[in-house]
Protein backbone atom coordinates (compact mmCIF):
# COMPACT_ATOMS: atom_id res chain seq x y z
CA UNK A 1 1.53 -5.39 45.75
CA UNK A 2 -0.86 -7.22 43.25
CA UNK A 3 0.26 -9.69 40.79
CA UNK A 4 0.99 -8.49 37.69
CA UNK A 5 -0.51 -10.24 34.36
CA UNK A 6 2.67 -11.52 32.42
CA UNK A 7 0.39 -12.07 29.21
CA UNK A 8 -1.08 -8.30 29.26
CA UNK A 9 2.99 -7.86 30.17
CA UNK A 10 4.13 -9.13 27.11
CA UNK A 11 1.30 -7.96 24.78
CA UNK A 12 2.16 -4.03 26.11
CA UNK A 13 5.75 -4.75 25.09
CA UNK A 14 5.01 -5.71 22.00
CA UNK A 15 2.40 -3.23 21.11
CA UNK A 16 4.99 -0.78 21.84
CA UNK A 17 7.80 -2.35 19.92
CA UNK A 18 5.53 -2.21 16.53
CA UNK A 19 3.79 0.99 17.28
CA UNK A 20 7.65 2.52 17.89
CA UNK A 21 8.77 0.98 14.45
CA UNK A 22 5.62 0.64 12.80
CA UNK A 23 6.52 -2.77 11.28
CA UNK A 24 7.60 -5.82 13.25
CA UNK A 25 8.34 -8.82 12.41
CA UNK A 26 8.63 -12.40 14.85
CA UNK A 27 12.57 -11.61 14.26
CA UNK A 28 12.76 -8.01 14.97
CA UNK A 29 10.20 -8.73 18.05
CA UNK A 30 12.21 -11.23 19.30
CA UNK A 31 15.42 -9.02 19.42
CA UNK A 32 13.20 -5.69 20.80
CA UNK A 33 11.21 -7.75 23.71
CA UNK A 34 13.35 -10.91 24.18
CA UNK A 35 10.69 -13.24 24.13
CA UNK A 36 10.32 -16.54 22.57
CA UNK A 37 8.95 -16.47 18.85
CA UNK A 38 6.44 -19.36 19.99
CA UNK A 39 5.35 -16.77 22.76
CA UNK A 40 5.26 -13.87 20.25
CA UNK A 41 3.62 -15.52 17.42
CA UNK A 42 0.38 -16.73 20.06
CA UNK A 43 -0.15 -13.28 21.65
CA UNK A 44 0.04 -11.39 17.93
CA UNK A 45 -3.03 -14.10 16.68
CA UNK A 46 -4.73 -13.07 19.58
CA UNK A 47 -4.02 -9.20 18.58
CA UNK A 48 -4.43 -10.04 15.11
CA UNK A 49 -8.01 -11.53 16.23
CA UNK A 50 -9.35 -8.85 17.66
CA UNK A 51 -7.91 -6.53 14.94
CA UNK A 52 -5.02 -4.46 17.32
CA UNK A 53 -2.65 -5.99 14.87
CA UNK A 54 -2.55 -6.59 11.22
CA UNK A 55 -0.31 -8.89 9.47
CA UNK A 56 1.00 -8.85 6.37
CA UNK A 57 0.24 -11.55 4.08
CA UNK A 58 3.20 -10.97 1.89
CA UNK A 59 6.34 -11.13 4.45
CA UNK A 60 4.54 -12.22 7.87
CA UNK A 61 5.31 -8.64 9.35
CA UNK A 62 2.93 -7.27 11.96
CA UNK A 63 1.49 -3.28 12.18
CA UNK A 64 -0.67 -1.80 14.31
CA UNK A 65 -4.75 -2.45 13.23
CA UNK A 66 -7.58 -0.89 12.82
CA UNK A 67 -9.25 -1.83 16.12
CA UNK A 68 -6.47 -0.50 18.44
CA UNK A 69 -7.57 2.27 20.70
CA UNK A 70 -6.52 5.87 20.33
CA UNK A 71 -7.17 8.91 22.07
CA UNK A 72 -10.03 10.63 20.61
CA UNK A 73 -11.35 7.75 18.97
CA UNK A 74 -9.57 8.73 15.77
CA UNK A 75 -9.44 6.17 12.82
CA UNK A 76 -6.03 4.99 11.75
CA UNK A 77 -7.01 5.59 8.15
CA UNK A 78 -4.23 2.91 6.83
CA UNK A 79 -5.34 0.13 8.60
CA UNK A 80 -9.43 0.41 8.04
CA UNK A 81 -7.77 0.83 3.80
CA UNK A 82 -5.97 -2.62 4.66
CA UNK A 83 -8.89 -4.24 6.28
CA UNK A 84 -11.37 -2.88 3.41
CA UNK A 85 -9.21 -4.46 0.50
CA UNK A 86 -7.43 -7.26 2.06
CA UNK A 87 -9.54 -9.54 0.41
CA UNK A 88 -10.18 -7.93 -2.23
CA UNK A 89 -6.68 -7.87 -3.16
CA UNK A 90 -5.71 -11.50 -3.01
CA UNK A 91 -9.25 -12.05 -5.13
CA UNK A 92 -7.36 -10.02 -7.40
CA UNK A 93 -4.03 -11.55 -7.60
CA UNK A 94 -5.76 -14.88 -8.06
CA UNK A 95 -7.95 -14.40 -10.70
CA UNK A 96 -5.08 -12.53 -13.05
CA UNK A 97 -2.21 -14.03 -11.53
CA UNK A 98 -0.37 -11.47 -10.83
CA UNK A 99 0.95 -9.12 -7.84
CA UNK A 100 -1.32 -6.55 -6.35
CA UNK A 101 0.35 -3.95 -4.35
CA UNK A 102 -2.20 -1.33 -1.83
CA UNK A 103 -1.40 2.01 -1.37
CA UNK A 104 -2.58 5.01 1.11
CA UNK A 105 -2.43 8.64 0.93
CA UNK A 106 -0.13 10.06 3.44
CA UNK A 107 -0.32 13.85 2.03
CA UNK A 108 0.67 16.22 -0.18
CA UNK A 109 0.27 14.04 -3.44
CA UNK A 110 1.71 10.94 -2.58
CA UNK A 111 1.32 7.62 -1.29
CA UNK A 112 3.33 4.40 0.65
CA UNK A 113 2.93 1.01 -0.33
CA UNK A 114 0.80 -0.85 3.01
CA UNK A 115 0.11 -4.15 1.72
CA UNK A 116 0.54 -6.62 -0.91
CA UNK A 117 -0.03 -10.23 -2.72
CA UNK A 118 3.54 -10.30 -3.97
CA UNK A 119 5.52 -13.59 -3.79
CA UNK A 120 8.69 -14.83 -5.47
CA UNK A 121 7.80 -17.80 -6.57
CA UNK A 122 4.83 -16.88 -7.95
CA UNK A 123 5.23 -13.12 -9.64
CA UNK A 124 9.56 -13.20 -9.58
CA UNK A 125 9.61 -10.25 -7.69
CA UNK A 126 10.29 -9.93 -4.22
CA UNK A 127 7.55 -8.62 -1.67
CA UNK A 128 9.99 -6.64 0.22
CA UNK A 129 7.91 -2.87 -0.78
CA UNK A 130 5.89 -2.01 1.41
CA UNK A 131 6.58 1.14 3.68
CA UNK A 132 8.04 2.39 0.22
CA UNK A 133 6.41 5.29 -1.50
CA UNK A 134 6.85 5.25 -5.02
CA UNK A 135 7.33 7.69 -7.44
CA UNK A 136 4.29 10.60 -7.92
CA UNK A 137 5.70 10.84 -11.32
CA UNK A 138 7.00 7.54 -12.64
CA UNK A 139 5.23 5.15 -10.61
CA UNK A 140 1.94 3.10 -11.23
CA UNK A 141 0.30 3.60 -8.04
CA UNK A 142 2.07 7.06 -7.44
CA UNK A 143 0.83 8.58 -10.50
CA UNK A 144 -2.98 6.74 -10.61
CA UNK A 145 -3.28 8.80 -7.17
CA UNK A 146 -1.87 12.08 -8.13
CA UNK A 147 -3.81 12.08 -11.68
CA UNK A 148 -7.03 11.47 -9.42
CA UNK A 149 -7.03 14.61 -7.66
CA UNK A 150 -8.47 17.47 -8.10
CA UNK A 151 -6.64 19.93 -11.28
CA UNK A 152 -6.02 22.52 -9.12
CA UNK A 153 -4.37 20.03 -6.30
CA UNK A 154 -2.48 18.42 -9.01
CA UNK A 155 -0.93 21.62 -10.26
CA UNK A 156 -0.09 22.20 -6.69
CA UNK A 157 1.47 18.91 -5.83
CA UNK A 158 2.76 18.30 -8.99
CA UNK A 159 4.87 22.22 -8.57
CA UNK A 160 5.96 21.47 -4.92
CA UNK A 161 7.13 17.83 -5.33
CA UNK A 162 8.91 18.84 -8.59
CA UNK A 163 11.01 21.25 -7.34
CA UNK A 164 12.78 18.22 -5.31
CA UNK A 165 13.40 16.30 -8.46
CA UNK A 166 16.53 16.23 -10.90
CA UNK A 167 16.99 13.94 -13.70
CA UNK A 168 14.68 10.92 -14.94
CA UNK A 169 12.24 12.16 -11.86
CA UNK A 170 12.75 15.63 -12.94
CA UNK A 171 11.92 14.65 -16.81
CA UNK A 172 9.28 12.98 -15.47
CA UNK A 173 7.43 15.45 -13.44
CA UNK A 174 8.11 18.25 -16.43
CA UNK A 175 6.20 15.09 -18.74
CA UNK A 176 3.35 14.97 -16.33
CA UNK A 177 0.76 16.66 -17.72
CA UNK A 178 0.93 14.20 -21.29
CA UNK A 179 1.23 11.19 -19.46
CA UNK A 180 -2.44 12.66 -17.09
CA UNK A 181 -4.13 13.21 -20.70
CA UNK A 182 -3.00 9.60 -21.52
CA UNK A 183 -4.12 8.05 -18.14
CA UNK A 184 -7.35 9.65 -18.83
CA UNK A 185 -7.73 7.62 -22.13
CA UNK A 186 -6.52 4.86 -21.18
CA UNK A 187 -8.06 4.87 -17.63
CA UNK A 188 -5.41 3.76 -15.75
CA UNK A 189 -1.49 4.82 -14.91
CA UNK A 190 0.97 2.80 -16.16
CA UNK A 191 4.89 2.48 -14.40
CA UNK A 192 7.23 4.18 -16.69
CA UNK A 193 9.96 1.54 -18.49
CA UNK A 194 12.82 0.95 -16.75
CA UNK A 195 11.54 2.66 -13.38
CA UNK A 196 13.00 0.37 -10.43
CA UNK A 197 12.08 2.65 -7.69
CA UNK A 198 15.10 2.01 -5.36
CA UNK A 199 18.15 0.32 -5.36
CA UNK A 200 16.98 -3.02 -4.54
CA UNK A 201 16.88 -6.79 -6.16
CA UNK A 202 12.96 -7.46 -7.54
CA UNK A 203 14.39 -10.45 -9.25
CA UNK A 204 14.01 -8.57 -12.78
CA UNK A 205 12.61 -5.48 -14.08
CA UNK A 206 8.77 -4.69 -13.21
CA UNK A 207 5.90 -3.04 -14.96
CA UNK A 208 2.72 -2.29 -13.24
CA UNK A 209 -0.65 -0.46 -14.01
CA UNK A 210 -2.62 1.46 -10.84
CA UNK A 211 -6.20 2.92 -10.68
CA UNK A 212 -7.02 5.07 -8.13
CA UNK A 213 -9.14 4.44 -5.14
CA UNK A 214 -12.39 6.92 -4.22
CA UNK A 215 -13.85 6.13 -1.29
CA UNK A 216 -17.31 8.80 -0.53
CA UNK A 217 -15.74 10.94 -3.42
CA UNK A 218 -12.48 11.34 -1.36
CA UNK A 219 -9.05 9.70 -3.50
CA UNK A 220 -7.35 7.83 -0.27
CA UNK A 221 -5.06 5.79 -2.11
CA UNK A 222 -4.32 3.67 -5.28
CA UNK A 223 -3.85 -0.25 -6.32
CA UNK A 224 -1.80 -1.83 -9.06
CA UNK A 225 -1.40 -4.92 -11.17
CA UNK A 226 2.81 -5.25 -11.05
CA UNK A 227 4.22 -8.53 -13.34
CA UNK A 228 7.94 -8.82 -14.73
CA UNK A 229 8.35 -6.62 -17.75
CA UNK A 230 9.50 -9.71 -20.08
CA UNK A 231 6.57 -11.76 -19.26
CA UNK A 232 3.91 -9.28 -20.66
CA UNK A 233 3.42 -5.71 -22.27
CA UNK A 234 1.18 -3.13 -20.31
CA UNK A 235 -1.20 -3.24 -23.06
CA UNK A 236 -1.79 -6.87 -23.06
CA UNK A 237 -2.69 -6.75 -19.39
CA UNK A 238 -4.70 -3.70 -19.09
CA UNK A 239 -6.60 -5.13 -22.38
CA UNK A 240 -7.01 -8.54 -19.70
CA UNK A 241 -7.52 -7.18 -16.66
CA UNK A 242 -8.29 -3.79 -16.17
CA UNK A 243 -11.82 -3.86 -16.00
CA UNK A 244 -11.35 -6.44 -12.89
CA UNK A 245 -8.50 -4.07 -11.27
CA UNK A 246 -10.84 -1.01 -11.75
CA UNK A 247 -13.84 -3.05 -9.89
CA UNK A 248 -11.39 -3.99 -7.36
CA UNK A 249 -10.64 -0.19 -6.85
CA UNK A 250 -14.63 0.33 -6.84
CA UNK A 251 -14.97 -2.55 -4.02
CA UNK A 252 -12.10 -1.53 -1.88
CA UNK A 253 -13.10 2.26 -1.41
CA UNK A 254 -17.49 1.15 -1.31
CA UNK A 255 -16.44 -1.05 1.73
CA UNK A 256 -14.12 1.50 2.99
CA UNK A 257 -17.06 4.28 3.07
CA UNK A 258 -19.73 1.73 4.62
CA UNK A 259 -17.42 1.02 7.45
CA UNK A 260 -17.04 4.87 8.21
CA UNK A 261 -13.52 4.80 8.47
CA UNK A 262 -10.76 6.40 6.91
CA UNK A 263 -12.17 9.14 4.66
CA UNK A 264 -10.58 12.46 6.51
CA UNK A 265 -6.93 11.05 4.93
CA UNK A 266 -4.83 13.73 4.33
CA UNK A 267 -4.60 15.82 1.13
């Protein structure tokens, strides 16, 4: 019987603990394989290298990358988006100083949260968002996708995911079509007061503004500025940074088209 490789071992198992819960991190790795973190943490550089795995800069956590292999040769569409506005995005956060979140279509309307530049010490809010998908109707990045679509997909989205709403959400979706004419003039979608999302700690209220991201003429996902509410008014930052988030946008979905990846995301 040959020898078997114990690194290509241990890569497989890991590969398959992240593709089976499509986040990892060195803890939750640890637990699913029962290998050392040292051990862990050398083989996912090595994936990470050759672009198998992506990491997030925000919380550490590992997902499967663009480069990984799949039958047909078919483009995971979230992680050439990550690798097309990874720098971009911390460019961003630098220069205006505040968090950047990255979002991806996944169909019918919405979108989920894949990376971001958010840090506690830095923006008071806690990174812990991404796999989220945020509100179509009250969100920043929800709403700067859905508004970017085409009318006669918004009135279809807009109808099915209302129907599933009751409440703020539902008072939202009904207020839609005002807050689209506004997002029009203003050029950018702006998180409605108050929204929190879901029931967990950001470390204070947040406010956000989100552009949409085009890549060949297709809408494949959306990015927002996100700050605490008491440190600035949505005015005051769009009137200081939304030119720079819209270029961002611009940048994100232009390198997104020249690589050749990504653009059949679903509608």
């Amino acid at each position: 019987m040959a020898k078997l490789n114990r690194s290509v071992e241990r890569s497989i198992k890991i590969l398959e603990a992240i593709s089976g819960n499509g986040l990892g991190s060195l803890a939750f790795l640890a637990e699913r394989t029962g290998l050392p973190k040292a051990t862990i943490s050398r083989i996912c550089a090595t994936l990470v290298s050759q672009r198998w795995l992506s990491q997030s800069r925000s919380d550490g956590r590992y997902r499967i990358g663009p480069g990984f292999p799949r039958l047909g040769g078919e483009p995971d569409s979230v992680g050439a988006l990550i690798e097309a506005a990874k720098l971009e995005i911390v460019d961003l956060s630098e220069r205006t100083g505040l968090g950047v979140d990255l979002a991806a279509s996944i169909g019918n309307g919405r979108v989920e949260i894949v990376d971001t530049t958010r840090q506690f010490s830095q923006h008071g809010i806690f990174p812990d968002c991404i796999g989220y998908r945020p509100s179509p109707f009250r969100s920043a990045l929800g709403s700067a996708f859905l508004g970017a679509l085409e009318a006669k997909d918004i009135a279809r989205f807009s109808a099915d995911l209302s129907r599933h709403t009751s409440g703020k959400d539902r008072e939202a979706a009904l207020s839609f079509p005002q807050k689209l004419r506004d997002m029009r003039i203003n050029g950018y979608a702006a998180r409605e007061a108050g929204y929190w999302g879901r029931a967990v700690d950001y470390g204070g209220i947040p406010r956000a503004i989100g552009v949409a991201i085009r890549a060949d003429s297709r809408v494949v996902g959306a990015i927002n500025l996100v700050w605490l509410a008491e440190r600035s008014s949505v005015e005051a930052v769009a009137d200081a940074h939304l030119e720079r988030l819209s270029l961002a946008a611009k940048t994100i979905g232009d390198n997104l088209a020249a690589g050749g990846e990504g653009l059949t995301s679903p509608t």
